[in-house]
N, C-alpha and C. Protein backbone atom coordinates (compact mmCIF):
# COMPACT_ATOMS: atom_id res chain seq x y z
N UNK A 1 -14.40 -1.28 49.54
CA UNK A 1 -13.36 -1.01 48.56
C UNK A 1 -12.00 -1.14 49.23
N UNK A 2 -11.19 -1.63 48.52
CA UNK A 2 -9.61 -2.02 49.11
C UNK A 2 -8.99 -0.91 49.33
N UNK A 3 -8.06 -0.57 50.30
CA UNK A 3 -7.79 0.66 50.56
C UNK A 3 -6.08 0.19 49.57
N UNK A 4 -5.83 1.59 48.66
CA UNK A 4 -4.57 1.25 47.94
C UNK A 4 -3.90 2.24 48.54
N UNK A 5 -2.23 1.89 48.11
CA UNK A 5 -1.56 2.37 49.07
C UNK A 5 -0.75 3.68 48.36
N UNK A 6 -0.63 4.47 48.90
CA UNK A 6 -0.11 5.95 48.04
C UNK A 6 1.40 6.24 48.35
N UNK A 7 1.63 6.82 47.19
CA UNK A 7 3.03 6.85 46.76
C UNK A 7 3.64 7.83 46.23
N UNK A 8 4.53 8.93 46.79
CA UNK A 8 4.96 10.35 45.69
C UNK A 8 4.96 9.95 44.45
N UNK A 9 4.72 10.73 43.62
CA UNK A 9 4.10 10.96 42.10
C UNK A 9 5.86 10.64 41.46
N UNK A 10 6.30 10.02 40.40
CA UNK A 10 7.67 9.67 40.45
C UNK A 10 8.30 10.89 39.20
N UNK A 11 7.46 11.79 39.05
CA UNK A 11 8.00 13.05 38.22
C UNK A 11 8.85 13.54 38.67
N UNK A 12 10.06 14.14 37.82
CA UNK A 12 10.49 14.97 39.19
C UNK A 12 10.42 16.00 39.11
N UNK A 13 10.52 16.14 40.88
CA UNK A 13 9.79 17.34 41.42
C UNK A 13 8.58 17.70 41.98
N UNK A 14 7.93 16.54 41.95
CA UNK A 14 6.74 16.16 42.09
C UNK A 14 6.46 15.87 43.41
N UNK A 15 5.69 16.48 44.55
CA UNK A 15 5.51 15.69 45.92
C UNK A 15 4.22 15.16 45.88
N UNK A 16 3.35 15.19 44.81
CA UNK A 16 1.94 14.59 45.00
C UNK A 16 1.89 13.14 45.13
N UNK A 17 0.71 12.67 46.09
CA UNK A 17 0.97 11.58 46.08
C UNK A 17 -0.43 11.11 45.26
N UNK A 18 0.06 9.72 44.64
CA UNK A 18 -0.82 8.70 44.28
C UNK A 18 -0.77 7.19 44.44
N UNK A 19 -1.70 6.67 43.57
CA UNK A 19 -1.81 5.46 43.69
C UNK A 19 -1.50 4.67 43.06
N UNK A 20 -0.65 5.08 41.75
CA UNK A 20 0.19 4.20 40.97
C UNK A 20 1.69 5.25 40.72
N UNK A 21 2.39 5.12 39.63
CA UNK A 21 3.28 5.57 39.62
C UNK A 21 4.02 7.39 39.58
N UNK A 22 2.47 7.90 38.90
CA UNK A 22 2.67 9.24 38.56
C UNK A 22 1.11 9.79 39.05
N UNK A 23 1.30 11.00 39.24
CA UNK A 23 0.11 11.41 39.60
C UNK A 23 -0.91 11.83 38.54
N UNK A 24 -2.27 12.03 38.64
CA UNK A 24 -3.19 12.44 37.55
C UNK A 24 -2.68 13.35 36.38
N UNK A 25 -2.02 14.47 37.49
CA UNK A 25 -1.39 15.47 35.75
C UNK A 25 -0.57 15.27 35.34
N UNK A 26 0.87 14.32 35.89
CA UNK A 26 1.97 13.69 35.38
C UNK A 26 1.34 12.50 34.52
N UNK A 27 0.73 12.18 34.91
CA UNK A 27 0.23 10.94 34.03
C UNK A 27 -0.54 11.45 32.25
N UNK A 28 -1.18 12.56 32.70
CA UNK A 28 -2.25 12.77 31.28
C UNK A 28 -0.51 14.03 30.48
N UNK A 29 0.40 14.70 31.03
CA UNK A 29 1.45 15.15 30.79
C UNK A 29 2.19 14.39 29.41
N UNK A 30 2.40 13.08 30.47
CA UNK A 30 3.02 12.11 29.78
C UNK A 30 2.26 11.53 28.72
N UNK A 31 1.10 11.00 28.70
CA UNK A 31 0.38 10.92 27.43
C UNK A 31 0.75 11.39 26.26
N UNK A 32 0.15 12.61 26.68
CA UNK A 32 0.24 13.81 25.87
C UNK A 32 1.04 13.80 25.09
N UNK A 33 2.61 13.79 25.28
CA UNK A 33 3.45 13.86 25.03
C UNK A 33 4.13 12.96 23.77
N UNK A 34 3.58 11.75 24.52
CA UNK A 34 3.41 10.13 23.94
C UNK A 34 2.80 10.57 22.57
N UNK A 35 1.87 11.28 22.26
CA UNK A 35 0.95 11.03 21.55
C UNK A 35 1.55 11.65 20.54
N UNK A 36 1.97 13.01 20.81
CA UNK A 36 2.16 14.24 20.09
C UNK A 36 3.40 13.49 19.18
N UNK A 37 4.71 12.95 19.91
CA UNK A 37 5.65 12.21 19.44
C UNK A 37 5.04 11.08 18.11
N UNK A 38 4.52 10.33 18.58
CA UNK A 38 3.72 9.53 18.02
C UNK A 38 3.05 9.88 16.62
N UNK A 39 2.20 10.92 16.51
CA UNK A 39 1.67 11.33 15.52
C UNK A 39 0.32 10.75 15.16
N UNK A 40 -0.67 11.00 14.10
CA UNK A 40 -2.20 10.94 14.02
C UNK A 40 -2.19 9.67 13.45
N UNK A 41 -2.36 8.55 13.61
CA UNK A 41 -2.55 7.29 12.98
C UNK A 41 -2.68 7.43 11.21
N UNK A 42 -3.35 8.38 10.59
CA UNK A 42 -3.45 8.75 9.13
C UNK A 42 -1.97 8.77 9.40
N UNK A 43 -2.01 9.81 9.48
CA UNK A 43 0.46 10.50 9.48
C UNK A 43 1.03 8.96 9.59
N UNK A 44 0.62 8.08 10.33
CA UNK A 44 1.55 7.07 10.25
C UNK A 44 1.28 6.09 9.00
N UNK A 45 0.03 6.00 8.54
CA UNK A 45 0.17 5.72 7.06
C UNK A 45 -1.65 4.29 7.00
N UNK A 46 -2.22 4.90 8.39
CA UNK A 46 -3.59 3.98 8.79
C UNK A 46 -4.36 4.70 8.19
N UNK A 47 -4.77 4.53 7.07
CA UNK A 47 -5.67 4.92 5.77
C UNK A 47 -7.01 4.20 5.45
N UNK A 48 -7.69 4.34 4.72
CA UNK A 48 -8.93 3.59 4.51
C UNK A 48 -7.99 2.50 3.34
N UNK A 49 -7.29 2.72 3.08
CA UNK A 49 -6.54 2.01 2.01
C UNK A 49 -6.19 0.66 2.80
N UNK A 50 -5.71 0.74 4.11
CA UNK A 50 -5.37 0.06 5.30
C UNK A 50 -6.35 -0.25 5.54
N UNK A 51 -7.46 0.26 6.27
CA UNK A 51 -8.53 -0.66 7.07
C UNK A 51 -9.09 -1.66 5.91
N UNK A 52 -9.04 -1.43 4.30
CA UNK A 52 -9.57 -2.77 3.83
C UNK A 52 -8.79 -3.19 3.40
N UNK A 53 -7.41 -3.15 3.41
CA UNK A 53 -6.03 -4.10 3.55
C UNK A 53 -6.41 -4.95 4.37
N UNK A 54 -6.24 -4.39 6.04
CA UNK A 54 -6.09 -5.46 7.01
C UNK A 54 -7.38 -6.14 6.83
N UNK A 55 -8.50 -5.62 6.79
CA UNK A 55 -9.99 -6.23 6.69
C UNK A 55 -9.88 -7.70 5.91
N UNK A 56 -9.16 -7.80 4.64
CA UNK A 56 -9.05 -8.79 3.88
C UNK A 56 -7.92 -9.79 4.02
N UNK A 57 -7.06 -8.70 4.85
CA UNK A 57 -5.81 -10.28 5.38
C UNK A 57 -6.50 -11.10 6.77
N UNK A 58 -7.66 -10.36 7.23
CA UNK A 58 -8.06 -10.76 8.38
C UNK A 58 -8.69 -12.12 7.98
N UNK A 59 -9.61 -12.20 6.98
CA UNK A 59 -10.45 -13.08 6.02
C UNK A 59 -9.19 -14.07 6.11
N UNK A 60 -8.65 -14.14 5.84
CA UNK A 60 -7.40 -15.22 5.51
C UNK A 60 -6.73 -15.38 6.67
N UNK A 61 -6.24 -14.76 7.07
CA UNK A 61 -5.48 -15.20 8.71
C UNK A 61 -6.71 -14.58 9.86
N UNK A 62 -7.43 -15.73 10.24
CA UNK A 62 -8.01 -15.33 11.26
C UNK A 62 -7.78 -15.88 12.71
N UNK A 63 -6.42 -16.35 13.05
CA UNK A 63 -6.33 -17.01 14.12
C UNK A 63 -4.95 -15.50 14.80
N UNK A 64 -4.69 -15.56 16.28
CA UNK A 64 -3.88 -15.10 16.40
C UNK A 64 -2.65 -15.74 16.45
N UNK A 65 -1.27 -14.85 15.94
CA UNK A 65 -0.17 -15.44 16.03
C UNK A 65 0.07 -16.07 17.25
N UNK A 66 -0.07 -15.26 18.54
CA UNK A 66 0.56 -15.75 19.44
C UNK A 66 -0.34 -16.63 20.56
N UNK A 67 -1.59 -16.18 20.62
CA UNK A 67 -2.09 -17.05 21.22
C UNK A 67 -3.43 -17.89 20.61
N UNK A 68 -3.49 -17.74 19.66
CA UNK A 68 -4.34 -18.76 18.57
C UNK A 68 -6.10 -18.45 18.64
N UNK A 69 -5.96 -17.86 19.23
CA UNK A 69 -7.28 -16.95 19.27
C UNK A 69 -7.99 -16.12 18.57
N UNK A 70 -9.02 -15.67 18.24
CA UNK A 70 -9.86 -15.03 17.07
C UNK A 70 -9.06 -13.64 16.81
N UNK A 71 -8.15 -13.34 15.64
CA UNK A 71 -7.25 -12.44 15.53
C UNK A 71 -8.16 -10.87 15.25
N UNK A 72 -8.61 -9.66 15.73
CA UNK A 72 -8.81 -8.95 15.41
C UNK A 72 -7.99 -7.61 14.73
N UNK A 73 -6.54 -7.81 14.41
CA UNK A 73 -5.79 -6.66 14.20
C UNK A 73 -4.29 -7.07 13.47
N UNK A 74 -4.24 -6.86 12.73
CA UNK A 74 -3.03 -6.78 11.90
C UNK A 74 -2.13 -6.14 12.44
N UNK A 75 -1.03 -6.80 12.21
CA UNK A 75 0.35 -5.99 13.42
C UNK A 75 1.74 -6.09 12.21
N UNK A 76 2.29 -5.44 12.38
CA UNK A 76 3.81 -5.44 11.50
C UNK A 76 4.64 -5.93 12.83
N UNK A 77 5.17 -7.17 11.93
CA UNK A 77 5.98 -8.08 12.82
C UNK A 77 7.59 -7.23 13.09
N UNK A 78 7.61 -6.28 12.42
CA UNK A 78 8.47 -5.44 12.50
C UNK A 78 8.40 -4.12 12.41
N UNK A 79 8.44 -3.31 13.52
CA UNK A 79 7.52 -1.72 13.40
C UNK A 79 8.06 -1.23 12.46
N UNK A 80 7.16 -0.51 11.90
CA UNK A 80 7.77 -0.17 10.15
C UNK A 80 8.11 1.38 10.43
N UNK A 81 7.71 2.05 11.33
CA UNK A 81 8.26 3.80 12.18
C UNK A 81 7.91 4.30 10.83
N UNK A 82 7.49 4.42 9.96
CA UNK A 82 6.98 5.28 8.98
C UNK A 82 7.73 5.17 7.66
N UNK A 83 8.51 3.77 7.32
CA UNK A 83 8.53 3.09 6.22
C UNK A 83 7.97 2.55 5.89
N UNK A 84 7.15 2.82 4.28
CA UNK A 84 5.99 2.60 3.56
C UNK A 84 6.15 1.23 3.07
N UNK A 85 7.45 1.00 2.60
CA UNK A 85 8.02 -0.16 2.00
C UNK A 85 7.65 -1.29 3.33
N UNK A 86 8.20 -0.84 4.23
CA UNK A 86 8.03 -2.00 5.24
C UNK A 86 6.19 -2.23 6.09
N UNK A 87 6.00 -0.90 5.63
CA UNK A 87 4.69 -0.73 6.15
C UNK A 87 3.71 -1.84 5.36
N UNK A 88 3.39 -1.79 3.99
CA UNK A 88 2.70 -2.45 2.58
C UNK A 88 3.33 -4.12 2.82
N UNK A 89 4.61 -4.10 3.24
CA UNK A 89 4.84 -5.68 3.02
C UNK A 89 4.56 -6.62 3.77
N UNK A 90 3.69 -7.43 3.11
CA UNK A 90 2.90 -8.29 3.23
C UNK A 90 3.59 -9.32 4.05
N UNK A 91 4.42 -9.92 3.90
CA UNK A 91 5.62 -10.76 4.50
C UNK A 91 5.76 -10.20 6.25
N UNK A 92 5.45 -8.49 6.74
CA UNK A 92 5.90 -8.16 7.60
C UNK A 92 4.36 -8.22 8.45
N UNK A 93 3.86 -8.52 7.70
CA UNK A 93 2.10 -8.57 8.80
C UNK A 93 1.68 -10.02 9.19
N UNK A 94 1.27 -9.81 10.52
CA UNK A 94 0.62 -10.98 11.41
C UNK A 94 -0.73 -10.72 11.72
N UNK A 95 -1.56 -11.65 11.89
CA UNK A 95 -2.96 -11.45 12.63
C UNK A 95 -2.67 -11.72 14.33
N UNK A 96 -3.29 -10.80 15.34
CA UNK A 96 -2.98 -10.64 16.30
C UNK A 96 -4.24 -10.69 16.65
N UNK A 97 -4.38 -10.82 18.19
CA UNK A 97 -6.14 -10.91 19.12
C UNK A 97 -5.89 -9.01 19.33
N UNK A 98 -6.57 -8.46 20.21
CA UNK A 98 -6.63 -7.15 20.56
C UNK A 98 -5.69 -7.09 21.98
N UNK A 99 -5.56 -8.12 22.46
CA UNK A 99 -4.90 -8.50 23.86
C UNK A 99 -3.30 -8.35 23.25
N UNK A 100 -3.11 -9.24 22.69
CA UNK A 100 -2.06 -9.20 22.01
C UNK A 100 -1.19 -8.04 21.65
N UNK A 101 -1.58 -7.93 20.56
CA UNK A 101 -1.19 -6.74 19.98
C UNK A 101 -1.11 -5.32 20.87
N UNK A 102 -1.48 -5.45 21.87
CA UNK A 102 -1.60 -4.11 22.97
C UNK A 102 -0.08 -4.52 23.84
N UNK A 103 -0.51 -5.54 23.94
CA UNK A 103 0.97 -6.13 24.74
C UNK A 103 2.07 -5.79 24.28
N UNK A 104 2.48 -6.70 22.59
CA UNK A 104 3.57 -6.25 21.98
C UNK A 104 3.57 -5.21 21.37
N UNK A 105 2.76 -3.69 21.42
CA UNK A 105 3.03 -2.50 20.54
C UNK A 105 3.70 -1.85 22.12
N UNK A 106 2.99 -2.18 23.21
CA UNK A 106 3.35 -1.37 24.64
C UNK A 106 4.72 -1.50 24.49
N UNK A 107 5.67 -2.92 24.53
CA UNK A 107 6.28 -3.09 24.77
C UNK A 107 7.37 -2.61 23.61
N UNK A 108 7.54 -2.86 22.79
CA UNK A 108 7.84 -2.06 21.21
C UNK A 108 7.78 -0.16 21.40
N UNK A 109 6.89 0.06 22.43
CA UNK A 109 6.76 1.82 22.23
C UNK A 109 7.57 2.04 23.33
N UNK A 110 8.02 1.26 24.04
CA UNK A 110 8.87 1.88 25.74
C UNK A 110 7.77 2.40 26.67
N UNK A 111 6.29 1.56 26.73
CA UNK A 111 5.57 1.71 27.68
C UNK A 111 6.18 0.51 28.78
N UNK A 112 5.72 0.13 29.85
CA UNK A 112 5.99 -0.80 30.58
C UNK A 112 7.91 -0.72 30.97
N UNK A 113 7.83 0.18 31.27
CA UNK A 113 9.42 0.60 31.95
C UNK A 113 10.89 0.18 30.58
N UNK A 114 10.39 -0.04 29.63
CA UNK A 114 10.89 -0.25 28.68
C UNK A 114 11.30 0.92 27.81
N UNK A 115 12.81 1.05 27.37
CA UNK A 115 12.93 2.49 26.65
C UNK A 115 13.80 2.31 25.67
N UNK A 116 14.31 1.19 24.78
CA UNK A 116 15.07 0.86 23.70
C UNK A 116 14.26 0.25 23.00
């Protein structure tokens, strides 16, 4: 096994060291946190009403936008943050792969050192 190289935990205040940026409890901290902000996927408006929404735009757009690949997930080409109007419109949804769509929601949520 590759030996990885350890690094103070970048919390502050933090002297633990690890092997990526934050340590185990700074890391599940931050989650946490993430999540709570975030809210329960229902609260954001992912309903059964939704899963056979997207289920049936999937039928019809089955390629991904960005890399043309078997699209598994409906994405709002514009985060709709809990506008219903923008959420429902049809005009604002893409078919995305699962790769995809992880990429551009990370980057859209201020994961990946990103915070605007």
């Amino acid at each position: 096994m590759p030996w990885k190289r350890q690094q103070p935990c970048t919390y502050p205040g933090c002297r633990k060291l690890s092997d990526s940026s934050r340590c185990e409890e700074h890391r599940q901290r931050v989650t946490r946190a993430y999540e709570q902000r975030r809210g329960s996927a229902s609260k954001r408006g992912y309903s059964q009403k939704w899963r056979h929404a997207s289920r049936l735009w999937l039928i019809g757009h089955p390629w991904c936008a960005r890399c043309n690949g078997l699209a598994t997930e409906v994405d709002h080409r514009i985060p709709h943050k809990g506008d219903m109007y923008l959420f429902w419109d049809r005009d604002n949804w893409q078919s995305l792969c699962h790769e995809c769509h992880s990429r551009k929601t990370a980057t859209e949520d201020g994961r990946w050192g990103k915070t605007a």
